[in-house]
PDB file of N, CA and C in Angstrom:
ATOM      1  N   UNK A   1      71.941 207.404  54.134  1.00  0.00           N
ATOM      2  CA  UNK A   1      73.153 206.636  54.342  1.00  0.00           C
ATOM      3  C   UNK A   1      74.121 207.399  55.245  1.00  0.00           C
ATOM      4  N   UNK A   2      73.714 208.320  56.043  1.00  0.00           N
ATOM      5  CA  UNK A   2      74.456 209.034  57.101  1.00  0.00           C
ATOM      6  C   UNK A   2      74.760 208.805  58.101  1.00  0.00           C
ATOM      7  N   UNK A   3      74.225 207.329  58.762  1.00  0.00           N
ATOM      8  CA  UNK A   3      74.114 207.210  60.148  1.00  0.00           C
ATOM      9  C   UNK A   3      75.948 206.618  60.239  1.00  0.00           C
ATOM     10  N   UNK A   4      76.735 206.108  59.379  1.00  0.00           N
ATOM     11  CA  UNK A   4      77.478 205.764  59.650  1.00  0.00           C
ATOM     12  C   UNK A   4      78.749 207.033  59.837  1.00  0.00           C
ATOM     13  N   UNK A   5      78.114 208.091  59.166  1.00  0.00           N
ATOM     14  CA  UNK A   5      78.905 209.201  59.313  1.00  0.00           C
ATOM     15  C   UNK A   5      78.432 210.119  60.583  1.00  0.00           C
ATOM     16  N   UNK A   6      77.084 209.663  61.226  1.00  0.00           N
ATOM     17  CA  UNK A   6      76.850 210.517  62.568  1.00  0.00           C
ATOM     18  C   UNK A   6      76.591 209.141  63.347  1.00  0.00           C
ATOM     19  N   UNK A   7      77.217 208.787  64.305  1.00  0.00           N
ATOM     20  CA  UNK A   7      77.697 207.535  65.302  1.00  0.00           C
ATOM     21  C   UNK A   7      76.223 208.079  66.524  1.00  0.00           C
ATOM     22  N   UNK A   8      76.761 209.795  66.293  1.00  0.00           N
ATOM     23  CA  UNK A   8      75.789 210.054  67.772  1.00  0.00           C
ATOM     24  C   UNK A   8      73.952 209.861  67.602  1.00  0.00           C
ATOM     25  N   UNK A   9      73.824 210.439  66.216  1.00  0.00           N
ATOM     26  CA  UNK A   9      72.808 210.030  65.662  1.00  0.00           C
ATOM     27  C   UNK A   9      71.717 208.731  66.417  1.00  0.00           C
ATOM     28  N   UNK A  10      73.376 207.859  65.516  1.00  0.00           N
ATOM     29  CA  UNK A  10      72.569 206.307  65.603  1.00  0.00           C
ATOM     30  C   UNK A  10      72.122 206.162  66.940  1.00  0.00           C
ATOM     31  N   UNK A  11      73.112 206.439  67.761  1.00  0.00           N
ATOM     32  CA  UNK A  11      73.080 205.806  69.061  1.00  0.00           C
ATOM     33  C   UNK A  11      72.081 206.443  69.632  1.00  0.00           C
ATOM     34  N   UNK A  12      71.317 207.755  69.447  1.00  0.00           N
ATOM     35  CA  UNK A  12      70.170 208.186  69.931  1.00  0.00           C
ATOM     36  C   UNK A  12      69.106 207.707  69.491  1.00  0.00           C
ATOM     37  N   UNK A  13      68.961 207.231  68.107  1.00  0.00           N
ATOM     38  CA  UNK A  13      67.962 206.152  67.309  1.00  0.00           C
ATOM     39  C   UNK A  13      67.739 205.443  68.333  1.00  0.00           C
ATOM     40  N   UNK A  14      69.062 204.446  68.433  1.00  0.00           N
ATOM     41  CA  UNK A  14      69.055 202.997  69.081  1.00  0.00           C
ATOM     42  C   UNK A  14      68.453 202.797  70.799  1.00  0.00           C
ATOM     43  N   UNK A  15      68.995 204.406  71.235  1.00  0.00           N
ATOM     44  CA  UNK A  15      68.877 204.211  72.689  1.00  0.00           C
ATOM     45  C   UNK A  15      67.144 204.689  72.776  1.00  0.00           C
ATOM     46  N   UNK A  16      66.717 204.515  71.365  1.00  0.00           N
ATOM     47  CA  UNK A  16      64.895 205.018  71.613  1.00  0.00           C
ATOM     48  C   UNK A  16      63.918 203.696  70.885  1.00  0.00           C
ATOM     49  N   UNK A  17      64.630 203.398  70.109  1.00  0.00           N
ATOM     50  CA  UNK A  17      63.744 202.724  69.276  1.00  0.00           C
ATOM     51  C   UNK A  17      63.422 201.661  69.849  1.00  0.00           C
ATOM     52  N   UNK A  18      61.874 201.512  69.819  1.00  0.00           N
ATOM     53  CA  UNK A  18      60.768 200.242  70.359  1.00  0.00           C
ATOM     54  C   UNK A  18      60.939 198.496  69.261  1.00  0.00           C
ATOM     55  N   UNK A  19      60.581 199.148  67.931  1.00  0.00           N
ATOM     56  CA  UNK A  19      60.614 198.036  67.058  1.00  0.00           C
ATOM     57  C   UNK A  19      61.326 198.701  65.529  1.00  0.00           C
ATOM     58  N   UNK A  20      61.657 197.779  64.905  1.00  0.00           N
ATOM     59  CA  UNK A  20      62.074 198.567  63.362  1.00  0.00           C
ATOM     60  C   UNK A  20      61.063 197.767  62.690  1.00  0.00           C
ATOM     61  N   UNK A  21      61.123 198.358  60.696  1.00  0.00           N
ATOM     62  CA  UNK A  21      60.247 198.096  60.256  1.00  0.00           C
ATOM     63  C   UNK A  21      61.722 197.777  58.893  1.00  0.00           C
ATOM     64  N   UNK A  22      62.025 197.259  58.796  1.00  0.00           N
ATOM     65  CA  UNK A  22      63.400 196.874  57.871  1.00  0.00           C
ATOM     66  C   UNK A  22      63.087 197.280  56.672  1.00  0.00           C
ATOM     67  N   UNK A  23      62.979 198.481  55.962  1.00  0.00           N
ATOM     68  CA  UNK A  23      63.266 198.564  54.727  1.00  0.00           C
ATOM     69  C   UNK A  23      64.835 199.050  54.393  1.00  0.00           C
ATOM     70  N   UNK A  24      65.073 198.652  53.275  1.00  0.00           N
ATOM     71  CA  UNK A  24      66.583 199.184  52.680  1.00  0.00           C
ATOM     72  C   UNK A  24      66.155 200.131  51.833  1.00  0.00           C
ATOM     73  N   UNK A  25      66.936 201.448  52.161  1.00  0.00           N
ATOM     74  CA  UNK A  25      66.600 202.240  51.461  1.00  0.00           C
ATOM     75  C   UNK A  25      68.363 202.548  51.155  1.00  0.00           C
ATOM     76  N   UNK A  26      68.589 203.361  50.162  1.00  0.00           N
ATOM     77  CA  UNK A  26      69.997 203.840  49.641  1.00  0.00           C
ATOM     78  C   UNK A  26      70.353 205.518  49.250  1.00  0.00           C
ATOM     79  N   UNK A  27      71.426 205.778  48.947  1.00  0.00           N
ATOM     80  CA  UNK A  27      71.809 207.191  49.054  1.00  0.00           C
ATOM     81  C   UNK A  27      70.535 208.360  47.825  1.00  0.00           C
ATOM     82  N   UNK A  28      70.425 206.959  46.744  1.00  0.00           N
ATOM     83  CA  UNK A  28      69.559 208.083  45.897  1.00  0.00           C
ATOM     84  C   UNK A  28      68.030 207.198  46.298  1.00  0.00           C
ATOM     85  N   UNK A  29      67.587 207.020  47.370  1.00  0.00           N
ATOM     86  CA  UNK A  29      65.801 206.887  47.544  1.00  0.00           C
ATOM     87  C   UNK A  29      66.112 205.865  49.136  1.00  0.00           C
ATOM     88  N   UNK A  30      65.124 206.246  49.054  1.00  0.00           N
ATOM     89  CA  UNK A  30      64.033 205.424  50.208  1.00  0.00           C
ATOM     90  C   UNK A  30      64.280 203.883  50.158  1.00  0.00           C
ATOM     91  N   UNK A  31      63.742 203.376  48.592  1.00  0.00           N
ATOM     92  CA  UNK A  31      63.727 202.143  49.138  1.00  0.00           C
ATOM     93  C   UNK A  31      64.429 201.555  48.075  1.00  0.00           C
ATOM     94  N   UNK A  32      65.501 200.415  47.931  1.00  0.00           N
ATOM     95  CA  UNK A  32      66.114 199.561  46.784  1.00  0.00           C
ATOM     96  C   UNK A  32      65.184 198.939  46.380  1.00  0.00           C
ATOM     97  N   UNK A  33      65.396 199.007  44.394  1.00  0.00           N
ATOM     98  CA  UNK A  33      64.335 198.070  43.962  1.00  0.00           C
ATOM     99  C   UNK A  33      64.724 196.384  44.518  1.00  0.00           C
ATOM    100  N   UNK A  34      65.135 196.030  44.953  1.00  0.00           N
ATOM    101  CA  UNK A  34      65.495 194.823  45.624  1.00  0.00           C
ATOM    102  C   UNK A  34      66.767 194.612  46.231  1.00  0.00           C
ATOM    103  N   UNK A  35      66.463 194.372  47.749  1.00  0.00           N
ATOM    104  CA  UNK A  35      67.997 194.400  48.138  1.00  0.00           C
ATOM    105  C   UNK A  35      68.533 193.097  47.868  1.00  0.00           C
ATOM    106  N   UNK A  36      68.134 191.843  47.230  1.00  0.00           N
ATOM    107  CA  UNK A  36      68.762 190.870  46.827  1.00  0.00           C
ATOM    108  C   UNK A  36      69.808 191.075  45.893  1.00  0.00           C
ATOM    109  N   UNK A  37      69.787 192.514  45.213  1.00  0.00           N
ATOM    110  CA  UNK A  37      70.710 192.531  44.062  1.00  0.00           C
ATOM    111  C   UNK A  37      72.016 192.829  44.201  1.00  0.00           C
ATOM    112  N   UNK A  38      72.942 192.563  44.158  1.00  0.00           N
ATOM    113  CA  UNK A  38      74.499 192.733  44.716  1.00  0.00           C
ATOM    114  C   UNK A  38      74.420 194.267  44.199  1.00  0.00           C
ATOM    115  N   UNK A  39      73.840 194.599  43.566  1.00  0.00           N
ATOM    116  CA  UNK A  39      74.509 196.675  43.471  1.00  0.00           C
ATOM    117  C   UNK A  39      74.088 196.820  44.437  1.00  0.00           C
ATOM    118  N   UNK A  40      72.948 196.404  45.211  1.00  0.00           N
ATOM    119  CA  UNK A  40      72.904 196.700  47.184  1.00  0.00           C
ATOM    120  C   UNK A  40      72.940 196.418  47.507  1.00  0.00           C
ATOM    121  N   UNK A  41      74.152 195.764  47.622  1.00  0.00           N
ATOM    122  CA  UNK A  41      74.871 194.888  48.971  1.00  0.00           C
ATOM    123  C   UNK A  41      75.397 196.086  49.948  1.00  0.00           C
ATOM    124  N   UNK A  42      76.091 196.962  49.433  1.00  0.00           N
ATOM    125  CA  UNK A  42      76.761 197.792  50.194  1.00  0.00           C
ATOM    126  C   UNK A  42      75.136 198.501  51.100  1.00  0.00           C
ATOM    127  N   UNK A  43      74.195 199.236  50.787  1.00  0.00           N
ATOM    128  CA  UNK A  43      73.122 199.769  51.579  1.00  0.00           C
ATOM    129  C   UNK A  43      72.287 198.387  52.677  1.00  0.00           C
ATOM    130  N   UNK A  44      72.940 197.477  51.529  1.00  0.00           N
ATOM    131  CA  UNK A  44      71.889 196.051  52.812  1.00  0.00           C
ATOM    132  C   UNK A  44      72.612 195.918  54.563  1.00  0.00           C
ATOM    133  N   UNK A  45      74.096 195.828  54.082  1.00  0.00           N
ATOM    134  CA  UNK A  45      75.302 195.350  54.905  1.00  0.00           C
ATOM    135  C   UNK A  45      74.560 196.852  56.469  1.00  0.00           C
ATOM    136  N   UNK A  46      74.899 198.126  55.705  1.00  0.00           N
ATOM    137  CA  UNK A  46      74.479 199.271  56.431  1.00  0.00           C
ATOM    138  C   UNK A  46      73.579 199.524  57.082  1.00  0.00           C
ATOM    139  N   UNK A  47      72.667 199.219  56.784  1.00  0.00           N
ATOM    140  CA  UNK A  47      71.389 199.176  57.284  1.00  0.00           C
ATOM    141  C   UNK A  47      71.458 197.533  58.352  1.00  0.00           C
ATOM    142  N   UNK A  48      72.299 196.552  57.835  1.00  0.00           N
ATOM    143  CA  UNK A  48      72.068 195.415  59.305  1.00  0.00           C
ATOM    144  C   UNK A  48      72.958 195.985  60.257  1.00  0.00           C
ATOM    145  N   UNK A  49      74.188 196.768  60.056  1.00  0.00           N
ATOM    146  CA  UNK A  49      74.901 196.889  60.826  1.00  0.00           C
ATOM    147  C   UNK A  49      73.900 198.134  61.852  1.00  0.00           C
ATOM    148  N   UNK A  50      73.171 199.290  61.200  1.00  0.00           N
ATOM    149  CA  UNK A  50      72.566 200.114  61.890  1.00  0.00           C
ATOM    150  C   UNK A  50      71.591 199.190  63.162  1.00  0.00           C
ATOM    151  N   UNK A  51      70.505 198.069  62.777  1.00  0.00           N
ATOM    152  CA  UNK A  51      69.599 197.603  63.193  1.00  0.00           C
ATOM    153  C   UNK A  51      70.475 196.543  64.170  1.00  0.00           C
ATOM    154  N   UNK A  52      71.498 195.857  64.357  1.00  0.00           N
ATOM    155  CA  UNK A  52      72.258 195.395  65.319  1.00  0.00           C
ATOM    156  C   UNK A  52      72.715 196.586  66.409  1.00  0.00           C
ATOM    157  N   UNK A  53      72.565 197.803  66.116  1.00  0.00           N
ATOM    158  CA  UNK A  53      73.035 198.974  67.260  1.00  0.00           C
ATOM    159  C   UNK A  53      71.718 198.765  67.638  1.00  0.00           C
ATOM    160  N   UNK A  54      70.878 199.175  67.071  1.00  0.00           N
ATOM    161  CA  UNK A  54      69.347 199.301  67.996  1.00  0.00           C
ATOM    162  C   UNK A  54      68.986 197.767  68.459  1.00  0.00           C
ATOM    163  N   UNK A  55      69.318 196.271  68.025  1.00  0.00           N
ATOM    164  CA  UNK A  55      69.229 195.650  69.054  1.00  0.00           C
ATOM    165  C   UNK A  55      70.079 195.412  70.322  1.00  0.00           C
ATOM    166  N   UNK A  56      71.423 195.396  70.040  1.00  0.00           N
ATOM    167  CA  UNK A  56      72.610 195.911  70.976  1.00  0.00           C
ATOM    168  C   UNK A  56      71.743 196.788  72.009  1.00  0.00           C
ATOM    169  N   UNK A  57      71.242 197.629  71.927  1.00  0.00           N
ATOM    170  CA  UNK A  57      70.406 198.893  72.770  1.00  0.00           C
ATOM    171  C   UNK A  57      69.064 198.254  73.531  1.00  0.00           C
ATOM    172  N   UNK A  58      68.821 197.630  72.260  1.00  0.00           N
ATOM    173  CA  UNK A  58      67.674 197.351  73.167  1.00  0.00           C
ATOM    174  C   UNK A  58      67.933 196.114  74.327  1.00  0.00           C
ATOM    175  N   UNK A  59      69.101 195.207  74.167  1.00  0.00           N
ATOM    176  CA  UNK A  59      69.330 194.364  75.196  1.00  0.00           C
ATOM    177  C   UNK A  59      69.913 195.173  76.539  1.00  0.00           C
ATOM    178  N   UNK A  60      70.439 196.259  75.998  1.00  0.00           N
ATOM    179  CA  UNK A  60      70.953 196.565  77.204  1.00  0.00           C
ATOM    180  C   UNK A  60      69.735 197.383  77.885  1.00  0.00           C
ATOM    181  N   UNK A  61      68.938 197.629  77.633  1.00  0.00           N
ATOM    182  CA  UNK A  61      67.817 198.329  78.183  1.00  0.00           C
ATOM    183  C   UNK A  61      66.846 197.539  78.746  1.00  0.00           C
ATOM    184  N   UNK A  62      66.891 196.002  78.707  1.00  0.00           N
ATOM    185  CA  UNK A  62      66.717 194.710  79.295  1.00  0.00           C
ATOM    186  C   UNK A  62      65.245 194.353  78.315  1.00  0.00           C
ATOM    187  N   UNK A  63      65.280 194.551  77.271  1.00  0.00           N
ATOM    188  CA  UNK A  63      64.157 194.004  76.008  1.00  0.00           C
ATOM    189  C   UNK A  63      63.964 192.064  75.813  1.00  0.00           C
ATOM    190  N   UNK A  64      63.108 191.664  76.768  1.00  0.00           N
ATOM    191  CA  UNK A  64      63.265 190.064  76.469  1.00  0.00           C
ATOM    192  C   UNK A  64      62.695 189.885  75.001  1.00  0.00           C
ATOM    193  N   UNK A  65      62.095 190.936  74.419  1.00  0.00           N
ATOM    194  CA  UNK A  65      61.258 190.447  72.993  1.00  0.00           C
ATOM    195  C   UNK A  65      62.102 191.367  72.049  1.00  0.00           C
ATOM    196  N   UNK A  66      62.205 191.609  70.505  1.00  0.00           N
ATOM    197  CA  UNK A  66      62.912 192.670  69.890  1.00  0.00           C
ATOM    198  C   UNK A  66      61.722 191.766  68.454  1.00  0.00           C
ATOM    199  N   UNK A  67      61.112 192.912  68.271  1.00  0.00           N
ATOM    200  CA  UNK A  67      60.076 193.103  67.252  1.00  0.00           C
ATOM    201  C   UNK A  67      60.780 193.165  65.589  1.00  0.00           C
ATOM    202  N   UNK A  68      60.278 193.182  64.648  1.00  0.00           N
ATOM    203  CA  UNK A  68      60.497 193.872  63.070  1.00  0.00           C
ATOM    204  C   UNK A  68      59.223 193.493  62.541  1.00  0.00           C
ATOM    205  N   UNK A  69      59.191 194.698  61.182  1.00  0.00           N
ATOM    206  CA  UNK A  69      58.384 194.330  60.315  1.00  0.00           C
ATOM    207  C   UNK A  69      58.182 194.738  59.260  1.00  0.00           C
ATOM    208  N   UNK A  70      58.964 193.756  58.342  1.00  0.00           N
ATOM    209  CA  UNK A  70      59.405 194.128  56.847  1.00  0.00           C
ATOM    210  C   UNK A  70      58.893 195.242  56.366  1.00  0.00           C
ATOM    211  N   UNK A  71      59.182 196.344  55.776  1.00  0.00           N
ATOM    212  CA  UNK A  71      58.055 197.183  55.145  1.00  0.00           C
ATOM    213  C   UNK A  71      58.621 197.701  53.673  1.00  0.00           C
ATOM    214  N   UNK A  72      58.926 196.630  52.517  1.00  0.00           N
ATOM    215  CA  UNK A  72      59.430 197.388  51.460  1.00  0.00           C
ATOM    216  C   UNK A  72      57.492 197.774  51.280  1.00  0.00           C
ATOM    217  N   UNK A  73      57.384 198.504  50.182  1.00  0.00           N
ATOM    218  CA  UNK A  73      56.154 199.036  50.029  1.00  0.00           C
ATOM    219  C   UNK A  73      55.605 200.013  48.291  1.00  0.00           C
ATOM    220  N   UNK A  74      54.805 200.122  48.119  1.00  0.00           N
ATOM    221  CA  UNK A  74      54.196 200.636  47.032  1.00  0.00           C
ATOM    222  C   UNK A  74      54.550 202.016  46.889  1.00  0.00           C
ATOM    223  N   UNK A  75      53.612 202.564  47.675  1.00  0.00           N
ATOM    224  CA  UNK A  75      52.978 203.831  47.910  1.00  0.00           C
ATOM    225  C   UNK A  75      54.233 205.151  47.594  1.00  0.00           C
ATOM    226  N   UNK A  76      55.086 205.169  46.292  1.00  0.00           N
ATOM    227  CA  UNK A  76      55.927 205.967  45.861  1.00  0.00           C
ATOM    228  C   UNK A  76      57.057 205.407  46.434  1.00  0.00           C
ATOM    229  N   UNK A  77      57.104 203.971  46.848  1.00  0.00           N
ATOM    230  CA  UNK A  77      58.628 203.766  47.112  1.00  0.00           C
ATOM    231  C   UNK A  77      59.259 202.873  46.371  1.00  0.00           C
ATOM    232  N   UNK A  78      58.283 202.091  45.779  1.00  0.00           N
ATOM    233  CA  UNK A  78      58.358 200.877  44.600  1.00  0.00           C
ATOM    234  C   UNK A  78      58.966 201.356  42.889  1.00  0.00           C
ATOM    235  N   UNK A  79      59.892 201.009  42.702  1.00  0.00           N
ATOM    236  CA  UNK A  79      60.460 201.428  41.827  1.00  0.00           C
ATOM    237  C   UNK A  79      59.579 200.563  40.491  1.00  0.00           C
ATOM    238  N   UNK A  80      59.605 200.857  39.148  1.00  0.00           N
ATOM    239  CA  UNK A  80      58.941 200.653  38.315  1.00  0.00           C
ATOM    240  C   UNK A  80      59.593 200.814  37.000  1.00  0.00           C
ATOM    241  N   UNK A  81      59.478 200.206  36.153  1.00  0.00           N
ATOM    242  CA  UNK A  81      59.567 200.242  34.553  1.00  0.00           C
ATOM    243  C   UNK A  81      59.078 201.218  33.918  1.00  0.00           C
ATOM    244  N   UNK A  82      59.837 202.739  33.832  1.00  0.00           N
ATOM    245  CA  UNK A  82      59.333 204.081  33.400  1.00  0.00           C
ATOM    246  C   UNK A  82      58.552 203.689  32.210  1.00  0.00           C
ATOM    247  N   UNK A  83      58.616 202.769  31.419  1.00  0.00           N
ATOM    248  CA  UNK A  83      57.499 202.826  30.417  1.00  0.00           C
ATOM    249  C   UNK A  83      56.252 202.029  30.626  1.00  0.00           C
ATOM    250  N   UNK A  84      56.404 200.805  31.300  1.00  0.00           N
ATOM    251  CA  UNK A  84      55.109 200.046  31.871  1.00  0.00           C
ATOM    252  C   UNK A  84      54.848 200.106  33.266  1.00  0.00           C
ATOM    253  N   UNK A  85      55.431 201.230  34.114  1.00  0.00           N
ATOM    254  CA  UNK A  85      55.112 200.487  35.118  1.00  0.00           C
ATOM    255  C   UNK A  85      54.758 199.209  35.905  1.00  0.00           C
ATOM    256  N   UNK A  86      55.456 198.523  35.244  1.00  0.00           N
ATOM    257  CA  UNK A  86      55.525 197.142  36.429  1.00  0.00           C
ATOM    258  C   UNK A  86      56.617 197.393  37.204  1.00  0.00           C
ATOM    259  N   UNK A  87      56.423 196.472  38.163  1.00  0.00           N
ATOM    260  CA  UNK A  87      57.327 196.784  39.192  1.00  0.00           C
ATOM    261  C   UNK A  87      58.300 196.025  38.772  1.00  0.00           C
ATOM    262  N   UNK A  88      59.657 196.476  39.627  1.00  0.00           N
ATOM    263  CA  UNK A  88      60.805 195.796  39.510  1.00  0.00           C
ATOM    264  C   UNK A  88      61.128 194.505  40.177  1.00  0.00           C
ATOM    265  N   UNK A  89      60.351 194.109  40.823  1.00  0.00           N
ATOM    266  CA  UNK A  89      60.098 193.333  41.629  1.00  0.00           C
ATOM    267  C   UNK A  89      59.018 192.820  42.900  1.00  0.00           C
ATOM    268  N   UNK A  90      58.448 191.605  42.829  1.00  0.00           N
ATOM    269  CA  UNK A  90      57.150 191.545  43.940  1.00  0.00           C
ATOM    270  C   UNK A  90      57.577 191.758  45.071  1.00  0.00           C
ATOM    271  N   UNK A  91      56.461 192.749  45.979  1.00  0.00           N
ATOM    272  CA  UNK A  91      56.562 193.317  46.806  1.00  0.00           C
ATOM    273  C   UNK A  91      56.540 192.166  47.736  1.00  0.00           C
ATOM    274  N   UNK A  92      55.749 190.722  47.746  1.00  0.00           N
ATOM    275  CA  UNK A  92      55.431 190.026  49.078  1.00  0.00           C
ATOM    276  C   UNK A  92      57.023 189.185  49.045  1.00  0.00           C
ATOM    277  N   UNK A  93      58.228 189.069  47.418  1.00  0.00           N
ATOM    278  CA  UNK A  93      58.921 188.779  47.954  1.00  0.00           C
ATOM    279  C   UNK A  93      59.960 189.174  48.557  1.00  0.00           C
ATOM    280  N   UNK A  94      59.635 190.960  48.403  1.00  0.00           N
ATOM    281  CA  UNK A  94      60.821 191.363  48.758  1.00  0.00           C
ATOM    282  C   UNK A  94      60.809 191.218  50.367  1.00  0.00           C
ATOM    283  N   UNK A  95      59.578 191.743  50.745  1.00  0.00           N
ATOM    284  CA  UNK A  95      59.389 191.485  52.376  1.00  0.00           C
ATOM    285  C   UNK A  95      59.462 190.155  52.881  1.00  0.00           C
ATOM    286  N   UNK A  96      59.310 188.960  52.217  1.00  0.00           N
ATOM    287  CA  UNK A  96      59.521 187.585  52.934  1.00  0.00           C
ATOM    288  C   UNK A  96      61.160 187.770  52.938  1.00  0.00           C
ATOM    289  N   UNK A  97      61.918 188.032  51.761  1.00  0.00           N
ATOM    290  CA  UNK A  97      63.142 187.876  52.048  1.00  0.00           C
ATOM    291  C   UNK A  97      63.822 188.549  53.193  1.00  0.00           C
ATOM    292  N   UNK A  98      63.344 189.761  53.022  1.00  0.00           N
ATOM    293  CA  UNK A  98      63.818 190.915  54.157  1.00  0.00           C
ATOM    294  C   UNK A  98      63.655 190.487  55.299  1.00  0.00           C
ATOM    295  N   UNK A  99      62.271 189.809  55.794  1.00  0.00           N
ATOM    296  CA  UNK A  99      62.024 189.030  56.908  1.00  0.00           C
ATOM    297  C   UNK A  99      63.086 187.952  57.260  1.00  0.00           C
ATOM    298  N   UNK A 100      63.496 187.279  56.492  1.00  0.00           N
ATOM    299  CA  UNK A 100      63.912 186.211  56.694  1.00  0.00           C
ATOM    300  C   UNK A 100      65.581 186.333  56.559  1.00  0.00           C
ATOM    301  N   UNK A 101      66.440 187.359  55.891  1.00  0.00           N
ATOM    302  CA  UNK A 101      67.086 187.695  56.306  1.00  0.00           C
ATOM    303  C   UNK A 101      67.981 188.291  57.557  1.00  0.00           C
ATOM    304  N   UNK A 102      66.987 189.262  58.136  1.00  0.00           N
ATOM    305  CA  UNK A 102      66.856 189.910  59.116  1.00  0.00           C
ATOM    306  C   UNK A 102      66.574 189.141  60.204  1.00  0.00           C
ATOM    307  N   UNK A 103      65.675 187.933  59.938  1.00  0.00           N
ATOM    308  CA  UNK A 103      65.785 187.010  61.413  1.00  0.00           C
ATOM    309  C   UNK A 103      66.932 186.341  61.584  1.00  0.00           C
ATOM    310  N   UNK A 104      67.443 185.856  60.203  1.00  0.00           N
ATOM    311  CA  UNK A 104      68.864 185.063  60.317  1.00  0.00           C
ATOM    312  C   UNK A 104      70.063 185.751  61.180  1.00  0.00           C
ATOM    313  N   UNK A 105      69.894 187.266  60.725  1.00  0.00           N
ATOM    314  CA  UNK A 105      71.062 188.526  61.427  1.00  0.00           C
ATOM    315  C   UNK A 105      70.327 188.746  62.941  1.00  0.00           C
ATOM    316  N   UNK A 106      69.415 188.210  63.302  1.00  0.00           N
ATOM    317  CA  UNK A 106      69.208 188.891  64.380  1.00  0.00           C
ATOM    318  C   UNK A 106      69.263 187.500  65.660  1.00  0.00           C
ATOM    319  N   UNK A 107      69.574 186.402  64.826  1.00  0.00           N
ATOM    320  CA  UNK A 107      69.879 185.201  65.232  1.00  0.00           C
ATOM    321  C   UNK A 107      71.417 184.784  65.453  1.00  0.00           C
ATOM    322  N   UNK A 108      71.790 185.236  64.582  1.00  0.00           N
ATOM    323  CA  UNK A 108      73.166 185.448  64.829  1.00  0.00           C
ATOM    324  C   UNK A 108      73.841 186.242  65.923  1.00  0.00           C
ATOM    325  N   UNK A 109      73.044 187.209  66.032  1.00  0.00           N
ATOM    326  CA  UNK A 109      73.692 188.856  67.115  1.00  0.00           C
ATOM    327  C   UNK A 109      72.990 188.073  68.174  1.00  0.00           C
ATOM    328  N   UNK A 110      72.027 187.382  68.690  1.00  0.00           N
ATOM    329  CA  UNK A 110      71.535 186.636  69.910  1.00  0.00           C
ATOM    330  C   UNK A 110      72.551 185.376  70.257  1.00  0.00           C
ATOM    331  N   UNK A 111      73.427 184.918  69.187  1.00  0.00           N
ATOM    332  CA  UNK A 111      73.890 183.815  69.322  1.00  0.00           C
ATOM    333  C   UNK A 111      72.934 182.471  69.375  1.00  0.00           C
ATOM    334  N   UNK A 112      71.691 182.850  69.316  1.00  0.00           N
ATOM    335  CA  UNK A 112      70.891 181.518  69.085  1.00  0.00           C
ATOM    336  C   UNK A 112      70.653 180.338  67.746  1.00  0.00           C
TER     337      UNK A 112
END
């Protein structure tokens, strides 16, 4: 959650990055057990505002296409029910939402 505290950071992200892969991750992990849940609203908001600099960047670098691809994920980032391990939530919906969020914000920043 630093990029908003290093500006120069971002903007070296942005002035490189090809495609993103949208996960929300927050100050204590990698990834929110679901960013639908209003306790991460504040890491969701951060993370669109970061990914609008890297499309901002990439228009100006003359990008007719701007890629994503959801990636909440398993593999130690999936949060779980310390006694059953189930997950906190399905993984295909967290990525349809994320998808479909993220096109809405990236529809918006195109004005289309």
């Amino acid at each position: 959650m630093l990029l908003d505290e290093l500006p120069e950071v971002l903007e070296l992200c942005a002035e490189r990055a090809l495609h993103i892969q949208p996960r929300i991750g927050y100050d204590q992990g990698a990834q929110v057990a679901d960013p639908r849940a209003a306790m991460y609203s504040g890491a969701l908001e951060a993370y669109l505002r970061w990914w609008k600099a890297v499309w901002a960047a990439q228009q100006k670098r003359g990008f007719e296409v701007i890629t994503l691809t959801p990636e909440f994920g398993p593999d130690g980032y999936q949060q779980v029910d310390p006694y059953t391990e189930v997950p906190t939530a399905e993984l295909w919906d967290l990525n349809v939402w994320t998808g479909s969020r993220v096109q809405r914000e990236l529809e918006q920043f195109l004005g289309a």
